[in-house]
N, C-alpha and C. Protein backbone atom coordinates (compact mmCIF):
# COMPACT_ATOMS: atom_id res chain seq x y z
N UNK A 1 -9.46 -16.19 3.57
CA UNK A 1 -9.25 -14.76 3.44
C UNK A 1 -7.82 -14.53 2.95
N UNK A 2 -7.49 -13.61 1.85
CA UNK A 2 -6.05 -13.58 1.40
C UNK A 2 -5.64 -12.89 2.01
N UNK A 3 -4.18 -12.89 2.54
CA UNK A 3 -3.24 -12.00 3.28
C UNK A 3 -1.97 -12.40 2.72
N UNK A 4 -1.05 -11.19 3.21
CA UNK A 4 0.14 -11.11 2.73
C UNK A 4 0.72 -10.01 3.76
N UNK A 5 2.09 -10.18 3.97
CA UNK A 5 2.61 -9.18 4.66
C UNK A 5 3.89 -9.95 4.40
N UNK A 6 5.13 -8.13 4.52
CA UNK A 6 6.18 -8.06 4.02
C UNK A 6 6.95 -7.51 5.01
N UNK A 7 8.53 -7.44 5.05
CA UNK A 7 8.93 -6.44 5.91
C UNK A 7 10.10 -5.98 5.23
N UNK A 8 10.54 -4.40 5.15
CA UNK A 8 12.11 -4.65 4.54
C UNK A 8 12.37 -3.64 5.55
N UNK A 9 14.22 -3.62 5.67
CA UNK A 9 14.90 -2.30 6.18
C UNK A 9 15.52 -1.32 5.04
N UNK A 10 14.91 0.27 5.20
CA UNK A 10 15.48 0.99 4.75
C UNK A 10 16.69 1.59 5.18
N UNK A 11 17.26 1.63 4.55
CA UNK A 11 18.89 2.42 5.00
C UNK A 11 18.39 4.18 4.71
N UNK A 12 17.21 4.68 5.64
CA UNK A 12 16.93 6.33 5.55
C UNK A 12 16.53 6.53 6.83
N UNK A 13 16.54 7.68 7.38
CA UNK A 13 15.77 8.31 8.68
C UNK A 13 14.91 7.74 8.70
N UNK A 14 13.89 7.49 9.84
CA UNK A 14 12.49 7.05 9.42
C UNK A 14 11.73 8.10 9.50
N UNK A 15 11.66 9.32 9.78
CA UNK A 15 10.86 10.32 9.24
C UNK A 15 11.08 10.31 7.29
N UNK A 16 11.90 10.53 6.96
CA UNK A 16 11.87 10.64 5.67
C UNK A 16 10.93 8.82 5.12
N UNK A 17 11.01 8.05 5.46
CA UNK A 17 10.63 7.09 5.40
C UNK A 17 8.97 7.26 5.45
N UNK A 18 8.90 7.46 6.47
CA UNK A 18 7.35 7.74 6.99
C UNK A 18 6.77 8.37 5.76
N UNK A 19 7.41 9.58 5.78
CA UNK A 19 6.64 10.94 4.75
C UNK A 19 6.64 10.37 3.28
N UNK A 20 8.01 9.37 3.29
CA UNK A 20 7.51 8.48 1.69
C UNK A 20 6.16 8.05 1.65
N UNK A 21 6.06 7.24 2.35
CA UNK A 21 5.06 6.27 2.16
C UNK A 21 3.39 6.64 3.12
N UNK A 22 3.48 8.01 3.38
CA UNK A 22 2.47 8.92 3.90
C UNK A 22 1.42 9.41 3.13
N UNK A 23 2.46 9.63 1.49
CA UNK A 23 1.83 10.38 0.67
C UNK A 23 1.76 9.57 -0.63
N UNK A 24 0.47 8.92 -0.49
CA UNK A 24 0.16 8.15 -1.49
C UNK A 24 0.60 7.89 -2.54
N UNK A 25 1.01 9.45 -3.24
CA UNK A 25 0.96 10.24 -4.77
C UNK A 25 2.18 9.48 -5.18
N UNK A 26 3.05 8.85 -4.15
CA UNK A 26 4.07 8.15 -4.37
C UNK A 26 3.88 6.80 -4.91
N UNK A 27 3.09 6.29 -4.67
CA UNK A 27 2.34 4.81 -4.67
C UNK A 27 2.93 4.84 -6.40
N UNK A 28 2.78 5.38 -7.41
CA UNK A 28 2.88 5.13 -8.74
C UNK A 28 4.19 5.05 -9.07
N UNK A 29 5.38 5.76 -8.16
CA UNK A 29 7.10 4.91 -8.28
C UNK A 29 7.20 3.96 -7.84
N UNK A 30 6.59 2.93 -7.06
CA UNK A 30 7.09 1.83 -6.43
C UNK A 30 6.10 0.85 -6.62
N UNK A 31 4.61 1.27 -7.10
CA UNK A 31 3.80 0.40 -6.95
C UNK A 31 3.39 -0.44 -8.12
N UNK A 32 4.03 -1.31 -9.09
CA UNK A 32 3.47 -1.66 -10.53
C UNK A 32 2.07 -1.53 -11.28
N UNK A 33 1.31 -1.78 -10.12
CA UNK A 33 -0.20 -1.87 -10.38
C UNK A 33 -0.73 -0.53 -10.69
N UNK A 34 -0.27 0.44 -9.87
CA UNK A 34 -0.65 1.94 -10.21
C UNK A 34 -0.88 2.47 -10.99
N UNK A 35 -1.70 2.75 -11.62
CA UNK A 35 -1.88 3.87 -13.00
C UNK A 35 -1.73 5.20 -13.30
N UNK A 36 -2.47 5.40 -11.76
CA UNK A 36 -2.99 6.91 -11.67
C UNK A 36 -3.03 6.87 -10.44
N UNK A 37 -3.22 8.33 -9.75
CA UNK A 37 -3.08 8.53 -8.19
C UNK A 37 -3.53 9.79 -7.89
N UNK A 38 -4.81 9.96 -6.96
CA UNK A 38 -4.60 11.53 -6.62
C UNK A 38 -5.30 11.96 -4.72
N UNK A 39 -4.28 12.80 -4.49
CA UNK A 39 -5.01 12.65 -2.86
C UNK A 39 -6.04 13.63 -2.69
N UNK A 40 -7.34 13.70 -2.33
CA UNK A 40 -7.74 14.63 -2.10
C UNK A 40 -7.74 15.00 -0.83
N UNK A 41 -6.93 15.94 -0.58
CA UNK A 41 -7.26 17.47 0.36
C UNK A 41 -5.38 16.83 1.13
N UNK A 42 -5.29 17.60 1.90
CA UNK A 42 -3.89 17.29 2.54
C UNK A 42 -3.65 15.78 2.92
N UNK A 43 -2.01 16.07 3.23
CA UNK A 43 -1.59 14.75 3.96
C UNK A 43 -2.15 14.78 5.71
N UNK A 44 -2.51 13.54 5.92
CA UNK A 44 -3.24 13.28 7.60
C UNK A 44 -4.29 12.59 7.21
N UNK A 45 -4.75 12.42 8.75
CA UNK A 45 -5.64 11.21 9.01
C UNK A 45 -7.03 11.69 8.61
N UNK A 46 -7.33 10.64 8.02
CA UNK A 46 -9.14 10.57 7.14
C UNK A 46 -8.67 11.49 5.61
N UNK A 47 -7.03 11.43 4.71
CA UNK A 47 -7.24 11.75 4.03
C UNK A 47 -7.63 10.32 2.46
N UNK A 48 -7.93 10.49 1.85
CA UNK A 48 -9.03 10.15 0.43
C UNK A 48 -7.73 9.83 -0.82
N UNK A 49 -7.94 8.69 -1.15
CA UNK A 49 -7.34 9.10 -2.70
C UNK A 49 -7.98 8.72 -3.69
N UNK A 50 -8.09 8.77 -4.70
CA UNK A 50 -8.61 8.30 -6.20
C UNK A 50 -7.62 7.65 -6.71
N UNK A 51 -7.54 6.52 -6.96
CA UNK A 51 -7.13 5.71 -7.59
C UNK A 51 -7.62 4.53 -9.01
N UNK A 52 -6.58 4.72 -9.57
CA UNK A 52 -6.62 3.22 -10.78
C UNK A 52 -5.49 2.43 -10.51
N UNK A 53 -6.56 1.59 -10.60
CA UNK A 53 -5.02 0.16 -10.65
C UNK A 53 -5.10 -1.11 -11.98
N UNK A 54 -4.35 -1.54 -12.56
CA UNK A 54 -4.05 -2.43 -13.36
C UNK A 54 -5.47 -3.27 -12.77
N UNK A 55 -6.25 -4.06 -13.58
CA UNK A 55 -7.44 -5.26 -13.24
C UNK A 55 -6.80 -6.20 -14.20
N UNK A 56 -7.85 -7.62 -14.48
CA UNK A 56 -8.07 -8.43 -15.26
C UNK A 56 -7.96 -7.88 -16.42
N UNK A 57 -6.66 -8.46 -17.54
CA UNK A 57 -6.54 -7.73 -18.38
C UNK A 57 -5.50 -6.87 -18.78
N UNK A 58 -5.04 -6.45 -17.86
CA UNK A 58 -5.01 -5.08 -17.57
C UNK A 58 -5.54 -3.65 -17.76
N UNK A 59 -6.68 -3.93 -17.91
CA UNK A 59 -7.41 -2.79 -17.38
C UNK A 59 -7.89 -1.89 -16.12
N UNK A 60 -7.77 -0.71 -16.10
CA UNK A 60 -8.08 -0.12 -15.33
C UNK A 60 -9.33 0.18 -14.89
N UNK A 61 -9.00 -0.06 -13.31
CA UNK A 61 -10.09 0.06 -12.46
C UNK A 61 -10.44 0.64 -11.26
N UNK A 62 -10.94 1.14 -10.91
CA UNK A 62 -11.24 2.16 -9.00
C UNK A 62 -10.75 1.31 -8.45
N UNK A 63 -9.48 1.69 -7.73
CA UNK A 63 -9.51 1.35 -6.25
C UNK A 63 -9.48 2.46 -5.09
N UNK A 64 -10.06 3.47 -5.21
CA UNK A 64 -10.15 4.38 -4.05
C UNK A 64 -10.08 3.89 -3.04
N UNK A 65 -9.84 5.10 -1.99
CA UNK A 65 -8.98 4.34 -0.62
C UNK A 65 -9.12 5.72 0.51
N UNK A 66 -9.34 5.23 1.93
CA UNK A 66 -8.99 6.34 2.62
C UNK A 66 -7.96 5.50 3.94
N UNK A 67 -7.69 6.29 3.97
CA UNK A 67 -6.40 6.42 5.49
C UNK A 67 -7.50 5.81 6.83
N UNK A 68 -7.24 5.30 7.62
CA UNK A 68 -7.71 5.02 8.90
C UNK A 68 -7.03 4.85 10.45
N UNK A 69 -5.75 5.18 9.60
CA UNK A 69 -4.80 5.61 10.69
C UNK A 69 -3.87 6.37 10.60
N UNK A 70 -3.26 7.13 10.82
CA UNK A 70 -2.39 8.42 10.58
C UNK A 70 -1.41 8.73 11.98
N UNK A 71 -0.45 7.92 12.47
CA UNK A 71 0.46 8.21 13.34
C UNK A 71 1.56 8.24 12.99
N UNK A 72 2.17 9.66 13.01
CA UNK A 72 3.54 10.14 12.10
C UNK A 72 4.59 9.67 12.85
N UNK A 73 5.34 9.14 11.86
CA UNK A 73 6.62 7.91 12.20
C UNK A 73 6.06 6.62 12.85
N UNK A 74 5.57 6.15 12.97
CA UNK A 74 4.95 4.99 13.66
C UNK A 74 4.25 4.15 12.36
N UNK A 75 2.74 4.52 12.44
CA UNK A 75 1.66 3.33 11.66
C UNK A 75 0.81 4.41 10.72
N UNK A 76 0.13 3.84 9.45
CA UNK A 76 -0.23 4.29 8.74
C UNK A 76 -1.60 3.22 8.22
N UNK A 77 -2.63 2.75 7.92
CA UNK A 77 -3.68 2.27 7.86
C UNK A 77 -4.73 2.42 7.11
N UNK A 78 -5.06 1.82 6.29
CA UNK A 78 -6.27 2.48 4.76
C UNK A 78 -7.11 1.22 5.11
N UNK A 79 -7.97 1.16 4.10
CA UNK A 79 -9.32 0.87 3.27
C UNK A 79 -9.74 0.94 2.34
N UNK A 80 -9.63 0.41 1.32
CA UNK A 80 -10.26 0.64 -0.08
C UNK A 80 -11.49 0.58 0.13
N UNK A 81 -12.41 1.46 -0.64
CA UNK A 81 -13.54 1.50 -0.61
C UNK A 81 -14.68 2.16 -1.96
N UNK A 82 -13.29 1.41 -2.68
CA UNK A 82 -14.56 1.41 -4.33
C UNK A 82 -13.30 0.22 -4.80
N UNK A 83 -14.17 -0.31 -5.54
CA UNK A 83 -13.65 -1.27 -6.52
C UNK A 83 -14.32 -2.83 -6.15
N UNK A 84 -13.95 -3.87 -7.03
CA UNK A 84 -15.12 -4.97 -6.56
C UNK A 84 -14.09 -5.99 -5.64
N UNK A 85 -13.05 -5.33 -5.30
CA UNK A 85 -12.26 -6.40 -4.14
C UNK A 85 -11.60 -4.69 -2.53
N UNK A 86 -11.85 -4.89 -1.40
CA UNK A 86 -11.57 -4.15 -0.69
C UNK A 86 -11.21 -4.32 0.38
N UNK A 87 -9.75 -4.80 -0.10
CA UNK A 87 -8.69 -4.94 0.88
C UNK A 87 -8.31 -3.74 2.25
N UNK A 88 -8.14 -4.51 3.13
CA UNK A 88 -7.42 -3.21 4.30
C UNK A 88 -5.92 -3.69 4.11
N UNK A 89 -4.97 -2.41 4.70
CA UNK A 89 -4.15 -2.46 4.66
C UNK A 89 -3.35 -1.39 5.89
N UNK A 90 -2.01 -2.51 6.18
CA UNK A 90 -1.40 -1.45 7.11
C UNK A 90 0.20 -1.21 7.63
N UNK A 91 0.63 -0.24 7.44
CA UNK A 91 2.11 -0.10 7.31
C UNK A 91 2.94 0.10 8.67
N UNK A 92 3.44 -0.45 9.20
CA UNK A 92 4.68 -0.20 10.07
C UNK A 92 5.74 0.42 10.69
N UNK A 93 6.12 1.44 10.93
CA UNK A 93 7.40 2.01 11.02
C UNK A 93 8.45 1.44 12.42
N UNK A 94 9.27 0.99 12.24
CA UNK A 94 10.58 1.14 13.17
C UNK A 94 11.93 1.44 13.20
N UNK A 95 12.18 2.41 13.93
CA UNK A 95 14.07 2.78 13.89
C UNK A 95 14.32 1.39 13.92
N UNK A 96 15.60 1.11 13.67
CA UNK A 96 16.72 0.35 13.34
C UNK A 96 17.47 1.36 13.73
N UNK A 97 18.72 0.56 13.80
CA UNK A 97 19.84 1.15 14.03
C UNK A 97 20.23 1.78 12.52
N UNK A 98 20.46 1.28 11.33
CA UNK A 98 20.86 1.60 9.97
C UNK A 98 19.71 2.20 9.56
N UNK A 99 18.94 2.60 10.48
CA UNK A 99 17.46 3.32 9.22
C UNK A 99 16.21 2.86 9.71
N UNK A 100 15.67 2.55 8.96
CA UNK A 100 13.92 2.02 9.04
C UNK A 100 13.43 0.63 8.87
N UNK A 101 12.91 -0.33 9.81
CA UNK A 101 11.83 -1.07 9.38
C UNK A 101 10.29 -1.24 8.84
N UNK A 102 9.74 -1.40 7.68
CA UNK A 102 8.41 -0.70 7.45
C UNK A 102 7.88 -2.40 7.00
N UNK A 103 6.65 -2.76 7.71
CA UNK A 103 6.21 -3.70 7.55
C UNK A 103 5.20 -3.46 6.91
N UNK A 104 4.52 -4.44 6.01
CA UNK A 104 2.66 -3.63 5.19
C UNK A 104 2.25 -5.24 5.62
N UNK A 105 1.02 -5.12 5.63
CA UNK A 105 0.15 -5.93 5.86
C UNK A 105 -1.12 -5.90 4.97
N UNK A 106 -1.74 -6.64 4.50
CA UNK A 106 -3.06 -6.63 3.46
C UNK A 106 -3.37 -7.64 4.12
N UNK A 107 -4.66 -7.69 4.25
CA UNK A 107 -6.36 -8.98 4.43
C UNK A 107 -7.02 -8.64 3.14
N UNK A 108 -8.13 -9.07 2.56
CA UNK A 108 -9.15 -9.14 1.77
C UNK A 108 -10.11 -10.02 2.32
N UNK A 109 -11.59 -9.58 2.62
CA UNK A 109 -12.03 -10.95 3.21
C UNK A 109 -13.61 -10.81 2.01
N UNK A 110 -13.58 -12.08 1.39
CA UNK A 110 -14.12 -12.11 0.03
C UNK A 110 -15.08 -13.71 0.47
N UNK A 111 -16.45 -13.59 0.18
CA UNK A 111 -17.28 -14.61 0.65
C UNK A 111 -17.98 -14.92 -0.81
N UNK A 112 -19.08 -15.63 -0.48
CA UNK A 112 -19.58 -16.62 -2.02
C UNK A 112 -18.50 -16.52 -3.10
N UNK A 113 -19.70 -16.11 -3.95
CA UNK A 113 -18.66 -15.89 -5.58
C UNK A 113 -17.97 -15.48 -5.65
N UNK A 114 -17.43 -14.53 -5.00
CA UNK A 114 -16.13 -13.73 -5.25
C UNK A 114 -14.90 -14.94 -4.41
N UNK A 115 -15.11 -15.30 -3.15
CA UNK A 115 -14.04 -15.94 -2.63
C UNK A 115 -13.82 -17.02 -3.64
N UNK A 116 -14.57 -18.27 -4.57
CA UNK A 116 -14.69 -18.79 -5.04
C UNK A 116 -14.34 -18.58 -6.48
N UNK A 117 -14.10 -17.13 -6.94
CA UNK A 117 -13.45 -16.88 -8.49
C UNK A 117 -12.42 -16.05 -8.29
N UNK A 118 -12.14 -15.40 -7.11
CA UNK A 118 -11.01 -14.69 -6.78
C UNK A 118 -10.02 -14.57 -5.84
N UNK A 119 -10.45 -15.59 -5.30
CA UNK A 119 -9.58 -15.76 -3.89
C UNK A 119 -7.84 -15.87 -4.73
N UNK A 120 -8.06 -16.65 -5.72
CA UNK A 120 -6.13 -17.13 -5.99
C UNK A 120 -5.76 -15.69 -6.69
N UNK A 121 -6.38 -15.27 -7.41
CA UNK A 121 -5.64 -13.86 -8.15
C UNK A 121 -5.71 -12.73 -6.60
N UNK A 122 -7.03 -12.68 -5.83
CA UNK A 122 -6.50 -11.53 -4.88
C UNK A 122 -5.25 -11.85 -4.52
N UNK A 123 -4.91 -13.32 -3.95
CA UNK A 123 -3.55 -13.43 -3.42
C UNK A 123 -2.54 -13.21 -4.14
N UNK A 124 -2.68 -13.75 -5.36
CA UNK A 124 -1.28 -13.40 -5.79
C UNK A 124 -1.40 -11.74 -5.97
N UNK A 125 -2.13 -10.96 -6.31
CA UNK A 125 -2.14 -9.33 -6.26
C UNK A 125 -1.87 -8.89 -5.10
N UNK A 126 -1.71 -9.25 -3.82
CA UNK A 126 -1.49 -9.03 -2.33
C UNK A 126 0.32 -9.58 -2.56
N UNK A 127 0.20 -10.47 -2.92
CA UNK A 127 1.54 -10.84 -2.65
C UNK A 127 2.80 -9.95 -3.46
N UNK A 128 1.88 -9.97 -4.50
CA UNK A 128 2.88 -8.85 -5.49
C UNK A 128 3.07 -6.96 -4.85
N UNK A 129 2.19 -6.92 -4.34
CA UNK A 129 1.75 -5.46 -3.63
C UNK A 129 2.98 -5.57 -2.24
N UNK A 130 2.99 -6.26 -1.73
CA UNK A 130 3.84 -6.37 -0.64
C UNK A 130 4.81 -6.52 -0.94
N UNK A 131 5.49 -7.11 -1.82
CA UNK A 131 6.69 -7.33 -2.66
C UNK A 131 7.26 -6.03 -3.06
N UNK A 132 6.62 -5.13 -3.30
CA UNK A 132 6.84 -4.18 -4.02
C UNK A 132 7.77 -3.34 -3.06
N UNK A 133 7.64 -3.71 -2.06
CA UNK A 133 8.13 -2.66 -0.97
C UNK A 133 9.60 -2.55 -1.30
N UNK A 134 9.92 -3.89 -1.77
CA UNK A 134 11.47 -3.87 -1.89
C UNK A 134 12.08 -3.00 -3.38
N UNK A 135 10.84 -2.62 -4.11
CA UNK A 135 11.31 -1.64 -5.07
C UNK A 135 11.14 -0.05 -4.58
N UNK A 136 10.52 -0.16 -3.10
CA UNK A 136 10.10 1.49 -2.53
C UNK A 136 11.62 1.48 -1.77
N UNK A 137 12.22 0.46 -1.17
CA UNK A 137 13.73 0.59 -0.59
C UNK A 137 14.68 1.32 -1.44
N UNK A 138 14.82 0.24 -2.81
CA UNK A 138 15.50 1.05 -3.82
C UNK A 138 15.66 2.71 -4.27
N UNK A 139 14.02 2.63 -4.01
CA UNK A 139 13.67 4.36 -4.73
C UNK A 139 14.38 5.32 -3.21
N UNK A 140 14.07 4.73 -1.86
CA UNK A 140 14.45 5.51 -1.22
C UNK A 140 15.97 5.85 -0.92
N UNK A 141 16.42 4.17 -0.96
CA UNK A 141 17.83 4.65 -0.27
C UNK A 141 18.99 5.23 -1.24
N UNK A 142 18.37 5.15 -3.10
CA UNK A 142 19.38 6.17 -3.94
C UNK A 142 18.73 7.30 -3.75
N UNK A 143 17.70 7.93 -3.06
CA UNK A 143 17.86 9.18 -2.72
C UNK A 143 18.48 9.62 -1.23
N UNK A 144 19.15 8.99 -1.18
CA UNK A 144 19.68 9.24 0.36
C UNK A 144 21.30 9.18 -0.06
């Protein structure tokens, strides 16, 4: 099963932290893979997004997604649930003394053919996704 998990410290409040990474629509400054992004209906728990992400190729492809956890300043928690790989995923929050710790976590759990033609690219796409966090630090702490 591919996994990956990351951790960085932000040098921001962790409310402002939180509310970054709350609202999906953000996912396309920090996230490479991103294409497109849209949330439907407010920010909170059981909200929906529509998504494209970079595929094989690079072509674009569904990865829609909903929230499965929603605890403000604390944890944040999705599901993809279109596209032909459907990773869970789940984010972290902790004060620090200088700001924020935000950990993400991804699984994929992929059986016959798929574990067998995709297991090495999900990982490295998990690994790159978690990585990324350290370009969501950047975006946050020059706005601070």
């Amino acid at each position: 099963m591919p996994e990956a998990e990351h951790t960085v410290r932000i040098h921001r409040p962790l409310a402002d932290v939180f509310a970054y990474f709350a609202d999906g629509e953000n996912d396309v400054q920090w996230r490479p893979a991103v294409k497109e992004i849209a949330r439907n209906g407010p920010i909170g728990p059981d909200m929906t997004y529509r998504q494209r992400i970079a595929g094989p190729g690079g072509r674009a492809i569904t990865a829609d997604y909903r929230m499965t956890a929603y605890e403000p300043d604390r944890h944040l928690a999705f599901e993809v649930t279109a596209g032909p790989v459907r990773p869970v995923g789940d984010y972290r929050f902790e004060p620090v003394d200088d700001g924020t710790e935000v950990t993400l976590k991804l699984s994929a759990t992929l059986s016959g053919l798929k574990k067998l033609l995709m297991a090495k690219p999900v990982q490295q796409s998990m690994n790159a996704e978690v990585a990324a966090l350290n370009h969501a630090k950047q975006i946050l702490e020059s706005q601070g």
